[in-house]
C-alpha atoms as a PDB file:
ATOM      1  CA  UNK A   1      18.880   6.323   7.107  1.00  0.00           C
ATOM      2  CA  UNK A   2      16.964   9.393   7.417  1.00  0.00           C
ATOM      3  CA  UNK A   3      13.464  10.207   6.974  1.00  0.00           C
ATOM      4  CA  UNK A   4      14.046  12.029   3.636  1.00  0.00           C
ATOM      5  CA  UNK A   5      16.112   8.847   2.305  1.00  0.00           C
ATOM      6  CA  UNK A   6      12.700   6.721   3.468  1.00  0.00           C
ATOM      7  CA  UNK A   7      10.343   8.982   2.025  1.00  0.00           C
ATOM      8  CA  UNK A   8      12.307   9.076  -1.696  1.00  0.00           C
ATOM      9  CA  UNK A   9      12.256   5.399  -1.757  1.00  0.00           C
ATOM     10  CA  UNK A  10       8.617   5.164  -0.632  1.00  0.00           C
ATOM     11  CA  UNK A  11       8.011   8.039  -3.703  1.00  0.00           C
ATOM     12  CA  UNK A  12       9.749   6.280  -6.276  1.00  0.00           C
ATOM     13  CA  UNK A  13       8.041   2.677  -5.069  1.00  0.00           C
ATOM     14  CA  UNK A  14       4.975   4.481  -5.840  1.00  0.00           C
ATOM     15  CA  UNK A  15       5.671   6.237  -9.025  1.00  0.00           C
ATOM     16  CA  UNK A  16       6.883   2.759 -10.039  1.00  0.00           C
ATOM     17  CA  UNK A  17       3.344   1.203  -9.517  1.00  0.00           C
ATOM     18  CA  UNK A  18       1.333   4.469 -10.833  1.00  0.00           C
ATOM     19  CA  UNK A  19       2.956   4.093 -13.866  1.00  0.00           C
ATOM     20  CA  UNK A  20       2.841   0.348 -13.887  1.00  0.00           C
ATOM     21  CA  UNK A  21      -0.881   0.738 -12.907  1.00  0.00           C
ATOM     22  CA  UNK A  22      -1.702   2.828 -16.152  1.00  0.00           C
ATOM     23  CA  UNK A  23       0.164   1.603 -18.463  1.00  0.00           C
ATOM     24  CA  UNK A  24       0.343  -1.896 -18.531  1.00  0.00           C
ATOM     25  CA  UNK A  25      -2.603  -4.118 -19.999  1.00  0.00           C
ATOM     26  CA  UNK A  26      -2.372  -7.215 -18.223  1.00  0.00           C
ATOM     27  CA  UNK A  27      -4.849  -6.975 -15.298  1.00  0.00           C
ATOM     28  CA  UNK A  28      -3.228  -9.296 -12.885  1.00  0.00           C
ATOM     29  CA  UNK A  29       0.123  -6.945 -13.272  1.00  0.00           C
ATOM     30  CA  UNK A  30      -2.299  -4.257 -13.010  1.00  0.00           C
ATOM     31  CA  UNK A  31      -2.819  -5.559  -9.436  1.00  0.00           C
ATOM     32  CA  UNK A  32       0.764  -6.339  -8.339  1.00  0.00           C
ATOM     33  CA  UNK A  33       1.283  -2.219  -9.169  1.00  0.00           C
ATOM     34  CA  UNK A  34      -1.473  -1.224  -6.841  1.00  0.00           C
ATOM     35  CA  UNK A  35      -0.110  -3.575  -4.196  1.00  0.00           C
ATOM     36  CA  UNK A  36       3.640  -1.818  -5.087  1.00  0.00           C
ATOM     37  CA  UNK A  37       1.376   1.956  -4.318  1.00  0.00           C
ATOM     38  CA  UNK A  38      -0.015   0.454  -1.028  1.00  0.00           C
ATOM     39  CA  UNK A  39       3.688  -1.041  -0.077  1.00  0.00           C
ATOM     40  CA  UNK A  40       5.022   2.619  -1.042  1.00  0.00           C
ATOM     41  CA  UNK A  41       2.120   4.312   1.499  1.00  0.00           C
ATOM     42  CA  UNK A  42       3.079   1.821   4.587  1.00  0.00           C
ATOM     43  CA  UNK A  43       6.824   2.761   4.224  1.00  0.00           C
ATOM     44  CA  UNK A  44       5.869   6.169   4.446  1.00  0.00           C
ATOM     45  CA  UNK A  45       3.448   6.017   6.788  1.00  0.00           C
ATOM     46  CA  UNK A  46       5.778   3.520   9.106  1.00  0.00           C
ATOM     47  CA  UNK A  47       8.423   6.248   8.235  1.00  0.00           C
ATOM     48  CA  UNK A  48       7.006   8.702   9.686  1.00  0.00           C
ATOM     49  CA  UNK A  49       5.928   6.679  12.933  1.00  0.00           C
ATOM     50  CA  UNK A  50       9.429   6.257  13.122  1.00  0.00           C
ATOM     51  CA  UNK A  51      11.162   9.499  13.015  1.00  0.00           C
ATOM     52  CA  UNK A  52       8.348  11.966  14.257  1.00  0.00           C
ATOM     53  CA  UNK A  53       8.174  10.840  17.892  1.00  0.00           C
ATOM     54  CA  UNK A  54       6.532  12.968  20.448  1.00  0.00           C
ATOM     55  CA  UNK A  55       8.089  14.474  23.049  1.00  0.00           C
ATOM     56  CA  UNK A  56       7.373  12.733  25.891  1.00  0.00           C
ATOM     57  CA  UNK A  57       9.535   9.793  24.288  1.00  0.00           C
ATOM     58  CA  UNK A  58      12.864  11.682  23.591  1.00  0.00           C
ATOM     59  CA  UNK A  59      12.932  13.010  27.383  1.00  0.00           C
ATOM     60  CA  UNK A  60      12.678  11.256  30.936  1.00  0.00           C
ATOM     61  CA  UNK A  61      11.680   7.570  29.742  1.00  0.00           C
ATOM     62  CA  UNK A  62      10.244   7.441  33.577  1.00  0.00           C
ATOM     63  CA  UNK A  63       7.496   9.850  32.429  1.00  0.00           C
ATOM     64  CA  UNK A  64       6.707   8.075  29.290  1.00  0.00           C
ATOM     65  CA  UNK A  65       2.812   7.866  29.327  1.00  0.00           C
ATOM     66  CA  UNK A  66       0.547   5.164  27.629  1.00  0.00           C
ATOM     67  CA  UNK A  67      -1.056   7.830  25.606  1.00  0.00           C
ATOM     68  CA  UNK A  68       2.357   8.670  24.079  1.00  0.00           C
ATOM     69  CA  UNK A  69       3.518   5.060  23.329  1.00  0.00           C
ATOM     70  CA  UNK A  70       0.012   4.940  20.946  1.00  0.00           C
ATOM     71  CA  UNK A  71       0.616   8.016  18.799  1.00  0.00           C
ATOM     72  CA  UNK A  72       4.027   7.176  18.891  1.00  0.00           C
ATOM     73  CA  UNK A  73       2.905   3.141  17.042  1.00  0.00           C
ATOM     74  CA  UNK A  74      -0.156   5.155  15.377  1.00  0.00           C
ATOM     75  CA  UNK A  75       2.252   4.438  11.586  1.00  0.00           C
ATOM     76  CA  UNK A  76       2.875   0.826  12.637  1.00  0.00           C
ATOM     77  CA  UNK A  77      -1.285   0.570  13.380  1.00  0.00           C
ATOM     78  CA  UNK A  78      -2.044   2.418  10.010  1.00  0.00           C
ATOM     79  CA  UNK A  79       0.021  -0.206   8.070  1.00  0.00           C
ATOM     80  CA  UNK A  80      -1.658  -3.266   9.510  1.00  0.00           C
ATOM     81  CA  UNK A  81      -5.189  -2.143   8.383  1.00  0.00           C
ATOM     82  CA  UNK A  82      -3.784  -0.647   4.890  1.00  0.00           C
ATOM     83  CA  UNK A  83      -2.222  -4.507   4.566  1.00  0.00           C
ATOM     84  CA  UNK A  84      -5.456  -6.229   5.575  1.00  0.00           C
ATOM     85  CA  UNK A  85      -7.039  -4.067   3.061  1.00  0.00           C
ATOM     86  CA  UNK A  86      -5.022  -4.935   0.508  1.00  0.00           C
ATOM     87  CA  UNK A  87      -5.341  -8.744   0.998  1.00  0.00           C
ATOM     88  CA  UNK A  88      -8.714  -8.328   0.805  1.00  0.00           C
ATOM     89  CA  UNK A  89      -8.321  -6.537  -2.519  1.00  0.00           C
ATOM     90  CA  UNK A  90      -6.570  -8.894  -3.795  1.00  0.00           C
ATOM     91  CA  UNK A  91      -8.527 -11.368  -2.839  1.00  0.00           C
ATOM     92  CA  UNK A  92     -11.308  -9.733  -4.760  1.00  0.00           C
ATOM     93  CA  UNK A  93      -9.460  -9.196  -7.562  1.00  0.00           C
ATOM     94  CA  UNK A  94      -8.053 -12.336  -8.491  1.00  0.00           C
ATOM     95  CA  UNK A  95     -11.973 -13.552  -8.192  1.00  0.00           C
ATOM     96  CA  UNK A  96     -12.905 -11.272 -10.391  1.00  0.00           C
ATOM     97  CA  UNK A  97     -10.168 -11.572 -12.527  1.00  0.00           C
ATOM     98  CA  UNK A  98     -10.728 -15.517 -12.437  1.00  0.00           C
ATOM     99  CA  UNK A  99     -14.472 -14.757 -13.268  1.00  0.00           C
ATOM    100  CA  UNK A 100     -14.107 -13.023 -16.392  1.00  0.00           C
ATOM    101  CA  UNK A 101     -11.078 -15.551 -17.682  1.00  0.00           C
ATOM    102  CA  UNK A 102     -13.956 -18.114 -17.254  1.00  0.00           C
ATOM    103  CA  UNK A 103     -16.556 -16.035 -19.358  1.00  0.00           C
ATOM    104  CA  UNK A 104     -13.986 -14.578 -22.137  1.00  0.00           C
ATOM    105  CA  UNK A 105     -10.741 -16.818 -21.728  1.00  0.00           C
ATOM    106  CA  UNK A 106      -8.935 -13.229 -21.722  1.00  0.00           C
ATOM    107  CA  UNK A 107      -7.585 -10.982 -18.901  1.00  0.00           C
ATOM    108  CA  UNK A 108      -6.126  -8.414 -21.072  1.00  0.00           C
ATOM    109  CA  UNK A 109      -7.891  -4.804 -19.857  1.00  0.00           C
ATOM    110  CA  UNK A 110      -8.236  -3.220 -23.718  1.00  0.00           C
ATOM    111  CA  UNK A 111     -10.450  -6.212 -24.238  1.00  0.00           C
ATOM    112  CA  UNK A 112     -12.530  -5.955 -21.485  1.00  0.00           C
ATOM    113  CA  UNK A 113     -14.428  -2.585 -22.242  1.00  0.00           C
ATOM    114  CA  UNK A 114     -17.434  -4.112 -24.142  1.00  0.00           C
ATOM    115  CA  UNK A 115     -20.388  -5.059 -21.411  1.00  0.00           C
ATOM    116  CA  UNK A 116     -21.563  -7.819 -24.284  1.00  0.00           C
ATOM    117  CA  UNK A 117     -19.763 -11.051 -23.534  1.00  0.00           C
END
């Protein structure tokens, strides 16, 4: 697996929830495609953690400072806070989403353009 075979996945996963994200209706599957687009940007971003490692890692692993073992985890790091962000998205979400089912017993997007309710 290279970093061009990780990268083309991670595109497509996101092209996949773009699309999915303006074109479907349903808001709840509008949600499950932004959570596909922040999957997509932690695979890439992991990806690159991965295969870009400084050079103090690839030489004498007696030399290997502390400073280099950060920017070489600085991907895995970005991923944790992009996936706490997203639960709390979610979270936020669904209570909105739950909030306006309550009001207007609908959660179809088309139908919820008029403020009036």
């Amino acid at each position: 697996m290279t970093l061009t075979n990780v990268l083309i996945v991670s595109a497509v996963l996101f092209g996949i929830g773009l699309f999915g994200a303006l074109s479907k209706r349903n808001s709840i599957v509008v949600l499950m495609c932004i959570e596909i687009m922040f999957n997509a940007v932690n695979l890439a971003a992991i990806a690159f953690s991965r295969f870009t490692l400084p050079s103090e890692l690839t030489g004498n692993p007696a030399g290997v400072t502390v400073e280099a073992i950060h920017r070489a985890l600085t991907g895995q790091i970005f991923a944790i806070f992009i996936i706490t962000v997203a639960a709390a998205e979610v979270a936020l979400g669904l209570a909105l989403i739950i909030a306006v089912y309550r009001s207007r017993k609908v959660v179809e997007l088309t139908e919820l353009d008029l403020m009036k309710g």
